[in-house]
N, C-alpha and C. Protein backbone atom coordinates (compact mmCIF):
# COMPACT_ATOMS: atom_id res chain seq x y z
N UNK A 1 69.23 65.97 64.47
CA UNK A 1 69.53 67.31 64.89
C UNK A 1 68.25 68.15 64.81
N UNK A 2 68.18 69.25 65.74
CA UNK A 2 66.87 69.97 65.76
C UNK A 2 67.39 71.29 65.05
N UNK A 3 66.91 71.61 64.39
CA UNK A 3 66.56 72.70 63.72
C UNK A 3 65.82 73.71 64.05
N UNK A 4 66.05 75.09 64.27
CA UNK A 4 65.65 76.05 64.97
C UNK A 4 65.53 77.22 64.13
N UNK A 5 64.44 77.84 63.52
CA UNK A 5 64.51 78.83 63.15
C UNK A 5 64.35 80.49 63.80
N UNK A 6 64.82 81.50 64.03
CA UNK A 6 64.34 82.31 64.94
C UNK A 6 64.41 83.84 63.71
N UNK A 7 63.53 84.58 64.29
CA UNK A 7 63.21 85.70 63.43
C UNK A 7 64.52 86.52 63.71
N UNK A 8 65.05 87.76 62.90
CA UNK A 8 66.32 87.80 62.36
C UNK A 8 66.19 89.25 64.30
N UNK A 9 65.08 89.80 64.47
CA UNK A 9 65.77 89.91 65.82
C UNK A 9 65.76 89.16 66.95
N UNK A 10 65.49 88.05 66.97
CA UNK A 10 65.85 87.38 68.15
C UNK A 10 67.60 87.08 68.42
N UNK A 11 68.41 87.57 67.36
CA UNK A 11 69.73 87.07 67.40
C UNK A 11 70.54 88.34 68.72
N UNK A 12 69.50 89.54 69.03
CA UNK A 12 70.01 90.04 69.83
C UNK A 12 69.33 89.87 71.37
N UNK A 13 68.88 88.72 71.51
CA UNK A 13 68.06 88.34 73.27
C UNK A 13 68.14 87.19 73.45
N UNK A 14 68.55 86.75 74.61
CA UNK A 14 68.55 85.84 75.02
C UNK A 14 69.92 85.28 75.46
N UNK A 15 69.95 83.71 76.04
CA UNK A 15 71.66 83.41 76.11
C UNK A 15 72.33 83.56 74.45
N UNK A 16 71.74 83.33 73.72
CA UNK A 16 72.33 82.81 72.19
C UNK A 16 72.32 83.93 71.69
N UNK A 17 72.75 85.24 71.86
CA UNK A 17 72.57 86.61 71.31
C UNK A 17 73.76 85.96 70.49
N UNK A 18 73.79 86.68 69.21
CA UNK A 18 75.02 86.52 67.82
C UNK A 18 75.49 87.74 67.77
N UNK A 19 76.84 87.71 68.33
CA UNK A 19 77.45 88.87 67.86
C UNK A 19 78.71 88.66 67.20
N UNK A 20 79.02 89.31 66.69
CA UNK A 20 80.35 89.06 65.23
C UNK A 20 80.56 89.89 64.29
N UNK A 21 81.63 89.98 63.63
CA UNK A 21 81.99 91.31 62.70
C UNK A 21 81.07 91.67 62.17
N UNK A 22 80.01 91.07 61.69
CA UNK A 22 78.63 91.27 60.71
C UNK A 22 77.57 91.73 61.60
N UNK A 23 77.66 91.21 62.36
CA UNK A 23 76.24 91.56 63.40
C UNK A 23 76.60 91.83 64.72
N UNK A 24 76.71 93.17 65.40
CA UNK A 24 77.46 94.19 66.30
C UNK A 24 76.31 93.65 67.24
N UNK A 25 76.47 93.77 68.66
CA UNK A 25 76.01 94.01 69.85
C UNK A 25 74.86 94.61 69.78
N UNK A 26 73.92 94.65 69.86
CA UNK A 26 72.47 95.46 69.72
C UNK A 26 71.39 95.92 71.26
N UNK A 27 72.19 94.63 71.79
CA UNK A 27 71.43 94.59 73.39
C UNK A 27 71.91 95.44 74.41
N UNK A 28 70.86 95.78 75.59
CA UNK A 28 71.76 96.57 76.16
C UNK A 28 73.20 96.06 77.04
N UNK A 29 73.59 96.80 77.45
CA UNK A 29 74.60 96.67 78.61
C UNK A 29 74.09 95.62 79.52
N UNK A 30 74.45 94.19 79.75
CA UNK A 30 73.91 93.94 80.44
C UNK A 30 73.93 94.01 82.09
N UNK A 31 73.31 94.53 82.78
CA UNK A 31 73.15 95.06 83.86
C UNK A 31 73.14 94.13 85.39
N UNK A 32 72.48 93.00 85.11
CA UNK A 32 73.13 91.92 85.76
C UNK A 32 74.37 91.17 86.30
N UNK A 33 75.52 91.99 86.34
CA UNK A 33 76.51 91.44 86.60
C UNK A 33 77.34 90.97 87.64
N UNK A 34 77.90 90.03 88.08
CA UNK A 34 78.47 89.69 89.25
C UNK A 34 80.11 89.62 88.87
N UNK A 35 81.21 89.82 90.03
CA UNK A 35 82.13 89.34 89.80
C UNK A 35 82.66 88.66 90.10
N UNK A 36 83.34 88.03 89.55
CA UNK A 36 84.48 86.47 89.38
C UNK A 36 85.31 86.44 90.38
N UNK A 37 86.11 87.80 90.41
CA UNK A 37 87.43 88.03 91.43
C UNK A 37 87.32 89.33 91.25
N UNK A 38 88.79 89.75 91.73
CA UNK A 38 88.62 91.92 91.35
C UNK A 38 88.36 92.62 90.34
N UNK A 39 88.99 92.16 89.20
CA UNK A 39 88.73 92.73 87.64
C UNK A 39 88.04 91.97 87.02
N UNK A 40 86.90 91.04 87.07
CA UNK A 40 86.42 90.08 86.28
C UNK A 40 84.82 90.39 86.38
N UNK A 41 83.89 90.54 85.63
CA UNK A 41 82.66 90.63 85.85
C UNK A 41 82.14 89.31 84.64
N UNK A 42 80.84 89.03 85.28
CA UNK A 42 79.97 88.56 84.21
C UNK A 42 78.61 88.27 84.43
N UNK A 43 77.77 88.29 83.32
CA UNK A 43 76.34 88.19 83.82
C UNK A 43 75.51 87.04 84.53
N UNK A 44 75.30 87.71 85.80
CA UNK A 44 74.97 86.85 86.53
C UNK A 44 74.79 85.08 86.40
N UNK A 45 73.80 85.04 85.11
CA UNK A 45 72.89 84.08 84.49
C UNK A 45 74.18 82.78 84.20
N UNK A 46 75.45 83.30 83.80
CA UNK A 46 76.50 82.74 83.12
C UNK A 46 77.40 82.36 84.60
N UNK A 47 77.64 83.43 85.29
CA UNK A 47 78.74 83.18 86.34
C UNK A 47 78.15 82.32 87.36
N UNK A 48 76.79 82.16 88.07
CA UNK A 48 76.48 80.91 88.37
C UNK A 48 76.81 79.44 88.13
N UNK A 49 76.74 79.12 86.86
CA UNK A 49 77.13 77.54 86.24
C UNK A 49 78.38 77.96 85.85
N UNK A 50 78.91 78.40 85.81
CA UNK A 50 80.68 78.68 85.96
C UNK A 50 81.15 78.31 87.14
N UNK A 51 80.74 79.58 88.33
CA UNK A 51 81.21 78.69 89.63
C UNK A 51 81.00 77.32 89.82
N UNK A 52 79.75 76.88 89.89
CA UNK A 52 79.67 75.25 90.15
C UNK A 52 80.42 74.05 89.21
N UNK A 53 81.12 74.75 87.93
CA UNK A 53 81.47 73.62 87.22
C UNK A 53 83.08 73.93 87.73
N UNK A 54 83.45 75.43 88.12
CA UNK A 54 85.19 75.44 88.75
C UNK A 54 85.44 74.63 89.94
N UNK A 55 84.06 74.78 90.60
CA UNK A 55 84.06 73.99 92.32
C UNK A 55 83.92 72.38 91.59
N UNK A 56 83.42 72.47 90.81
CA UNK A 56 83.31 71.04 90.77
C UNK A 56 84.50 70.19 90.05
N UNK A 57 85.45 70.97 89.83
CA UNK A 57 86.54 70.70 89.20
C UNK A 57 87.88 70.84 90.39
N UNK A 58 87.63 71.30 91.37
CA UNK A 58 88.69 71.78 92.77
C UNK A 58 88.99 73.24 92.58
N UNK A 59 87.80 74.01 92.33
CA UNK A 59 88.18 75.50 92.91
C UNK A 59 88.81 76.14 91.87
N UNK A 60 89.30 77.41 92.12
CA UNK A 60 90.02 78.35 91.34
C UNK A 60 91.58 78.08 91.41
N UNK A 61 91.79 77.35 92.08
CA UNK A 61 93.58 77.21 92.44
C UNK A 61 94.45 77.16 91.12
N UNK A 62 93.97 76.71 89.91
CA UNK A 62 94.58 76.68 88.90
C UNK A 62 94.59 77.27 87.52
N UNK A 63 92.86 77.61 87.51
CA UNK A 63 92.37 78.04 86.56
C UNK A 63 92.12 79.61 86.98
N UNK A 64 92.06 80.61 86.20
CA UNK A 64 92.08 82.31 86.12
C UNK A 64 90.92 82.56 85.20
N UNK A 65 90.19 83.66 85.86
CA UNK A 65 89.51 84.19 84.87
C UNK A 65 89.96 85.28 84.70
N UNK A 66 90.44 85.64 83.04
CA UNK A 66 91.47 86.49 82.45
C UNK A 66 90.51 87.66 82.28
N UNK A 67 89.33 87.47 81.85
CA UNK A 67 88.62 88.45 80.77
C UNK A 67 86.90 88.10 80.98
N UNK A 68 86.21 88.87 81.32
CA UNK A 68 84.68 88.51 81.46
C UNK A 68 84.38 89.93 80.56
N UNK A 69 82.93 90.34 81.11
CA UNK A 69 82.14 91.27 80.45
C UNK A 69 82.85 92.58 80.36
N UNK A 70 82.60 93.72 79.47
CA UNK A 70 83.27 94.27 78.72
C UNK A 70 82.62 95.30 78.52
N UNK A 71 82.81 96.43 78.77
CA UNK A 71 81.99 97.72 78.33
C UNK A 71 82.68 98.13 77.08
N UNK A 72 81.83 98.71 76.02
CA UNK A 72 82.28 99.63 74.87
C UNK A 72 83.53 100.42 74.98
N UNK A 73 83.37 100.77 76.03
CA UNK A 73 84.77 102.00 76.10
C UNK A 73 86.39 100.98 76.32
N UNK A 74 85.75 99.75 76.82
CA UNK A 74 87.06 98.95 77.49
C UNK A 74 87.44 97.90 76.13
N UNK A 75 86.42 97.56 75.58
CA UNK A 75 86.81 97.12 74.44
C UNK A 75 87.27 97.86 73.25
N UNK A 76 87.11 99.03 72.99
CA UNK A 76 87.93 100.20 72.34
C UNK A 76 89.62 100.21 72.62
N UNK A 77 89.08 99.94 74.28
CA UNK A 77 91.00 100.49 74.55
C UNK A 77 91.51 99.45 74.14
N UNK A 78 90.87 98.14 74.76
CA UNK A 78 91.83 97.04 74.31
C UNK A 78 92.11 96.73 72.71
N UNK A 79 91.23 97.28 71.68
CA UNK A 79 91.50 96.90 70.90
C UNK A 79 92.87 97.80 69.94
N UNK A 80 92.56 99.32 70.34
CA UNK A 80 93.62 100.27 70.57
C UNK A 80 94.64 99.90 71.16
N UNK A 81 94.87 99.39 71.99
CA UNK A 81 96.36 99.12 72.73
C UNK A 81 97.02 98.19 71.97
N UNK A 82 95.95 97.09 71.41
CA UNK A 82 96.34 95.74 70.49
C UNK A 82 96.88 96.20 69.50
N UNK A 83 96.03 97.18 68.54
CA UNK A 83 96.99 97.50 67.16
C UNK A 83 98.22 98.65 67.64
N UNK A 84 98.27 99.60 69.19
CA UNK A 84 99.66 100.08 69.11
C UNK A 84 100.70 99.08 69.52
N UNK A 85 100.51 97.86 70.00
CA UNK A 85 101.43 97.03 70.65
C UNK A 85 101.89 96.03 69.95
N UNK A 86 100.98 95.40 68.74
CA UNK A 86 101.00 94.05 68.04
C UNK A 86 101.00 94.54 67.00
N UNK A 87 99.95 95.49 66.23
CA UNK A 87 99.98 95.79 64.70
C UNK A 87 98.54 94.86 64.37
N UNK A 88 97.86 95.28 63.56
CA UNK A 88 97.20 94.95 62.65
C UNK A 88 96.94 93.21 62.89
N UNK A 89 98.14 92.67 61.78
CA UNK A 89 97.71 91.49 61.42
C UNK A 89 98.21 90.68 62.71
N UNK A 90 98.12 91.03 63.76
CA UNK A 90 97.88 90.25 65.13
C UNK A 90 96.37 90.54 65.61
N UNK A 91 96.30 91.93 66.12
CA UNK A 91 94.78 92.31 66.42
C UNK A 91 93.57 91.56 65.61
N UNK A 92 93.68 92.08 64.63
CA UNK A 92 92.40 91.76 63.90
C UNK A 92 91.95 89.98 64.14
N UNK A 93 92.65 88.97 63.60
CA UNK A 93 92.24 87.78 64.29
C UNK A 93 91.80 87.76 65.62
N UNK A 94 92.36 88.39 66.77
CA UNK A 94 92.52 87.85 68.02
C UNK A 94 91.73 89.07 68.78
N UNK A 95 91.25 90.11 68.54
CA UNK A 95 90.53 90.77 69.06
C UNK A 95 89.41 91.65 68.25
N UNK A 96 87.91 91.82 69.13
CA UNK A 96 87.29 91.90 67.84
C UNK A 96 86.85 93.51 67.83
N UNK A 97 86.32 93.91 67.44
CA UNK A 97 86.46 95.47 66.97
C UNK A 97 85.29 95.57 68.34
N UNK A 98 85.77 96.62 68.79
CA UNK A 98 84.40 97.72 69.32
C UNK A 98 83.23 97.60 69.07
N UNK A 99 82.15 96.73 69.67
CA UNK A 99 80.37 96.69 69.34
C UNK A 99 80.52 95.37 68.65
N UNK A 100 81.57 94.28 68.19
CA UNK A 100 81.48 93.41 67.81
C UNK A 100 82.04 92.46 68.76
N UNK A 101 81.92 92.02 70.56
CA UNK A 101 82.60 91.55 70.98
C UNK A 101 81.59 90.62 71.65
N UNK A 102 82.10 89.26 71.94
CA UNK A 102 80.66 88.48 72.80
C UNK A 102 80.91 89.08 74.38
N UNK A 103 82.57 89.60 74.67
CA UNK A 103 82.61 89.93 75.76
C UNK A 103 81.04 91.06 76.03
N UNK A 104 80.89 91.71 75.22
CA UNK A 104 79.99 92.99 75.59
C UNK A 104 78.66 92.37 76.01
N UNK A 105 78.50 90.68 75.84
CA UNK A 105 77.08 90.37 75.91
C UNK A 105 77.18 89.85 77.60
N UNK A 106 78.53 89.85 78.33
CA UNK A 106 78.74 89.50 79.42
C UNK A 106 78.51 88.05 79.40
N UNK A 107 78.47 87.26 78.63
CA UNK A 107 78.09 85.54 78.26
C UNK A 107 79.33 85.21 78.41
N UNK A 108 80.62 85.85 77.78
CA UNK A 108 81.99 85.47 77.21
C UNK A 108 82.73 85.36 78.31
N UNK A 109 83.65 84.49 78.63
CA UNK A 109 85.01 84.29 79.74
C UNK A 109 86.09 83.70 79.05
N UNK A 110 87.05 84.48 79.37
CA UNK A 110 88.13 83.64 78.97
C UNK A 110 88.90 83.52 80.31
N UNK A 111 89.38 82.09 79.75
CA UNK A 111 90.27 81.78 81.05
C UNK A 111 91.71 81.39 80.71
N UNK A 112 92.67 81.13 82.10
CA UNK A 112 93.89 80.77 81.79
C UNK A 112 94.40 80.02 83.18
N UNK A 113 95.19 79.07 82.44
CA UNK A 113 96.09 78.17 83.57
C UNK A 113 96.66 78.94 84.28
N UNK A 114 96.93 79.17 85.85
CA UNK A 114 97.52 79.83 86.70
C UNK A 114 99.19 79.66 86.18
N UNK A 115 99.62 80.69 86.32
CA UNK A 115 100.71 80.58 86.23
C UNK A 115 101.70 81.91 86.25
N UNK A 116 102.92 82.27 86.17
CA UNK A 116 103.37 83.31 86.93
C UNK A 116 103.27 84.58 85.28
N UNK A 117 103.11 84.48 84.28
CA UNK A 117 103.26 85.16 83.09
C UNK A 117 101.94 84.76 82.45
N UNK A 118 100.46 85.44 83.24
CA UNK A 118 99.73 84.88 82.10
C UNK A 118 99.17 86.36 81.39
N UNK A 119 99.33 86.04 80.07
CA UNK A 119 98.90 86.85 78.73
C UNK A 119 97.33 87.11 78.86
N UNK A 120 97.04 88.69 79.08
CA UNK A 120 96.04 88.58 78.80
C UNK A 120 94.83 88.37 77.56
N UNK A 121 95.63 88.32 76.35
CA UNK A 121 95.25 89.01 75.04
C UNK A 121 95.10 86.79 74.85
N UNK A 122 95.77 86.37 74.66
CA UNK A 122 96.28 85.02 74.40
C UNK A 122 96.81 83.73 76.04
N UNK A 123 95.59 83.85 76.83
CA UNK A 123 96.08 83.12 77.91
C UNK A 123 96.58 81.76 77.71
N UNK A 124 97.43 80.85 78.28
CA UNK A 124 98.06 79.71 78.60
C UNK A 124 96.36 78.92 78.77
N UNK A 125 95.62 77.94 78.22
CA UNK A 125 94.83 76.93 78.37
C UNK A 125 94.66 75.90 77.67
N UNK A 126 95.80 75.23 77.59
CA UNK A 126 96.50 73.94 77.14
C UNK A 126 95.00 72.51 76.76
N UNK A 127 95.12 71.93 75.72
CA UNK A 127 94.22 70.50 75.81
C UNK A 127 94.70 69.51 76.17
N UNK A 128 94.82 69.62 77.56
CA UNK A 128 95.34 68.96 78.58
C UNK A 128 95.45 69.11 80.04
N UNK A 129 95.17 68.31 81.04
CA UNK A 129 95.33 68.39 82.59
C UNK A 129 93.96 69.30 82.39
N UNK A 130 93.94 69.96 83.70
CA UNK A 130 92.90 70.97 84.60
C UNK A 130 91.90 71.52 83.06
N UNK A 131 92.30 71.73 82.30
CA UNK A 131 91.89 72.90 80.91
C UNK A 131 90.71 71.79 80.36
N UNK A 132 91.68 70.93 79.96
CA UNK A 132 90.78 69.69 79.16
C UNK A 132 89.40 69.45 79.85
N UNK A 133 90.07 69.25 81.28
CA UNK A 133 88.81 68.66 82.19
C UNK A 133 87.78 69.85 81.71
N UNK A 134 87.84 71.18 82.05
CA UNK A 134 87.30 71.86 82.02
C UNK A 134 86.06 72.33 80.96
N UNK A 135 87.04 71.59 79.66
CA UNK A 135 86.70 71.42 78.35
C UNK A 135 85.39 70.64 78.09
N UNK A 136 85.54 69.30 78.75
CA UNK A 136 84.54 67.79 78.79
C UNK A 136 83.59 68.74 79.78
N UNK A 137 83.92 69.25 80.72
CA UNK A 137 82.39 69.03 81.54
C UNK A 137 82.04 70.53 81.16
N UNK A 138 82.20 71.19 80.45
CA UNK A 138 81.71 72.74 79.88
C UNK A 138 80.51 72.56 79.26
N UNK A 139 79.82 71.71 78.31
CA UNK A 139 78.60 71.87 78.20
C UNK A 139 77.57 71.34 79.14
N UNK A 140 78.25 70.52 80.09
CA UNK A 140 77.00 69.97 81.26
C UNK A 140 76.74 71.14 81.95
N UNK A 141 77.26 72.51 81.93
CA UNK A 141 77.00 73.54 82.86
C UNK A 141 76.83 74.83 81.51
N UNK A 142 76.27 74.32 80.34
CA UNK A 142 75.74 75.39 79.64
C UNK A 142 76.85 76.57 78.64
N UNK A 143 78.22 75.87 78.53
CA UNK A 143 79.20 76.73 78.03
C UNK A 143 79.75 76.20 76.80
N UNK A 144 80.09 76.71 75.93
CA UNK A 144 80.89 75.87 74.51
C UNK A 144 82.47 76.75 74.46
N UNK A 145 83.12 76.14 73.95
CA UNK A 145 84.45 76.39 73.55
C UNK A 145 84.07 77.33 72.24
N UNK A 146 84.39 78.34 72.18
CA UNK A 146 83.40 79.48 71.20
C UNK A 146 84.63 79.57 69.69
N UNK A 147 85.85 79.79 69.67
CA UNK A 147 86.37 79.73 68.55
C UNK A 147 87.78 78.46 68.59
N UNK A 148 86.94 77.44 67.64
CA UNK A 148 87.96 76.27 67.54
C UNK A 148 88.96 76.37 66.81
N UNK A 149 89.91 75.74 66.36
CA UNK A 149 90.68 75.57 65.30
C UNK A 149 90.27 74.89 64.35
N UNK A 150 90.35 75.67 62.90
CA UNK A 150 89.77 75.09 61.71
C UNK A 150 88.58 75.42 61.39
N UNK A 151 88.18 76.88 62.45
CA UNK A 151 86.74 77.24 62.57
C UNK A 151 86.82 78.87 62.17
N UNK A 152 88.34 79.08 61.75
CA UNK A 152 88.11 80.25 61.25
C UNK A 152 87.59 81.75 60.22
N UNK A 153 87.54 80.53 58.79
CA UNK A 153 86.89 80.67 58.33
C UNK A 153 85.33 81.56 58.46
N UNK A 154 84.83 80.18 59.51
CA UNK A 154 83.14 80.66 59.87
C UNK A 154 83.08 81.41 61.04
N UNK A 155 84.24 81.89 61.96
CA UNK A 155 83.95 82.44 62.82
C UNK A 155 84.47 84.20 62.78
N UNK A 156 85.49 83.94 61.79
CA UNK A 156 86.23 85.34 61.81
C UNK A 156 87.19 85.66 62.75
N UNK A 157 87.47 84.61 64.01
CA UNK A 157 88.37 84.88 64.95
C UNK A 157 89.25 83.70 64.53
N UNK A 158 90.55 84.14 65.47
CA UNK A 158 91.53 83.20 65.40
C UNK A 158 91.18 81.60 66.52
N UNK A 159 91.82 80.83 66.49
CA UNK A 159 91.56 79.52 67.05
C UNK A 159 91.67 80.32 69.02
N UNK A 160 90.80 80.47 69.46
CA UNK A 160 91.36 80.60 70.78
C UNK A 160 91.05 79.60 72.27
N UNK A 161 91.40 78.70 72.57
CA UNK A 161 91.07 77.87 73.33
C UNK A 161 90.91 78.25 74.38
N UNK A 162 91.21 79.45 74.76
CA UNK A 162 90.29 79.87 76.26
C UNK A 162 89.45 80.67 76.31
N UNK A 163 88.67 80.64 75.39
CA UNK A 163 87.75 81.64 75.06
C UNK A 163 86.25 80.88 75.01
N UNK A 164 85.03 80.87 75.85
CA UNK A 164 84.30 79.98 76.87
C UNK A 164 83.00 81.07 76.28
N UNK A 165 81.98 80.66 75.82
CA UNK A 165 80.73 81.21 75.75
C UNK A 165 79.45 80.81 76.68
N UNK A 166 78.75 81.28 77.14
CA UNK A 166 77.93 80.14 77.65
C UNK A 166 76.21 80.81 77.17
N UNK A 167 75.89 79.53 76.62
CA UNK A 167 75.07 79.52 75.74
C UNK A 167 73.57 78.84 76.29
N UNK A 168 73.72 78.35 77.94
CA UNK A 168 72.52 78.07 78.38
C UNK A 168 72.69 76.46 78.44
N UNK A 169 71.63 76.16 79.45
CA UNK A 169 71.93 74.71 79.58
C UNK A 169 71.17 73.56 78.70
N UNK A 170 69.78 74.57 78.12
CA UNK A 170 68.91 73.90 76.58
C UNK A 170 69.69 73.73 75.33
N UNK A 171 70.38 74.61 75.41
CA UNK A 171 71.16 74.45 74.19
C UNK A 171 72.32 73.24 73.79
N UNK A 172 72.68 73.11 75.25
CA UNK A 172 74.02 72.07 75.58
C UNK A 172 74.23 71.43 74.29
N UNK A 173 73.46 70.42 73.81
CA UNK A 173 73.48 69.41 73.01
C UNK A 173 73.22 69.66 71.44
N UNK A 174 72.73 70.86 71.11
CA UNK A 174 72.82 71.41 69.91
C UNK A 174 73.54 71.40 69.26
C-alpha cells in the first residue's frame, strides 16, 4: 500500500478534498458545473467519468441521479426539512449538517434504481442487478462507494449505498 502524506491544507483541493463533521467545506463553490438531468448538477471533472461508466452500463434507463452538487443554502433546507419531517435521530446519521456535506464539493452523487416511489433522502440502490454492476465498475471510472456498512463509526454517516464519491482515476486503487 502507498502511503501518502499531505500537509493539513491540502485536505481542502483537489478531487480528495475531506469534508466531514470535523472538517467543514473550506473550498470554494465549485463553479464548474454541469448537469446530469433537470435538478442534478455536478462538477464537471466528476460528471464526465460518470456519464461514460452509465453509457457503459446501458444508459440512464434504470439508474437516477437523485442528488449531485449542493449549495449552502440547499443543504440547510434539506437538512431543516429532515429534522421537521424525521426528527433528530433520523437526520443526523443520514444527512450532514450545513458546510459539512461532500455534496457541497460537487464530487458527491447519489443515485437510485428507477422506479415509481424513489426517496430522495434514502434512494432504492440494492447490491444487486444494474446497482451492483455499477458498484464493480465504479472505481475503473474514478468513484468509491463513500459510506459502507460497518463504516460508521469512522465515517459519522449512516451505511448509505447510493451515495458515490468520485475521487479521481489515480486514486482508484488506493
Amino acid at each position: 500500500m502507498t502511503e501518502r502524506r499531505l500537509e493539513r491544507s491540502a485536505v481542502h483541493r483537489g478531487d480528495l478534498i475531506l469534508v466531514n463533521a470535523q472538517l467543514p467545506f473550506a473550498g470554494p463553490e465549485e463553479q464548474d458545473r454541469v448537469r446530469l438531468d433537470a435538478n442534478v448538477m455536478l462538477a464537471r471533472r466528476a460528471a464526465e467519468p460518470l456519464r461514460r461508466l452509465v453509457r457503459a452500463l446501458g444508459g440512464w434507463s434504470v439508474l437516477v441521479p437523485v442528488s449531485g452538487w449542493r449549495s449552502q443554502r440547499e443543504q440547510q433546507e434539506i437538512y431543516e426539512s429532515s429534522l421537521r419531517q424525521n426528527g433528530r435521530a433520523f437526520t443526523e446519521p443520514f444527512v450532514a449538517l450545513p458546510g459539512h456535506s461532500e455534496h457541497q464539493t460537487g464530487l458527491a452523487i447519489d443515485l437510485g434504481q428507477a422506479g415509481p416511489d424513489l426517496d430522495f433522502i434514502c434512494p432504492d440502490f440494492p447490491y444487486c442487478g444494474i446497482c451492483q454492476k455499477f458498484r464493480r465498475r465504479a472505481a475503473d471510472y474514478g468513484f468509491v462507494e463513500r459510506y459502507r456498512a460497518g463504516k460508521e463509526s469512522v465515517t459519522g454517516i449512516a451505511h448509505e449505498p447510493w451515495h458515490f464519491r468520485y475521487v479521481g482515476r489515480p486514486m482508484r486503487r488506493l
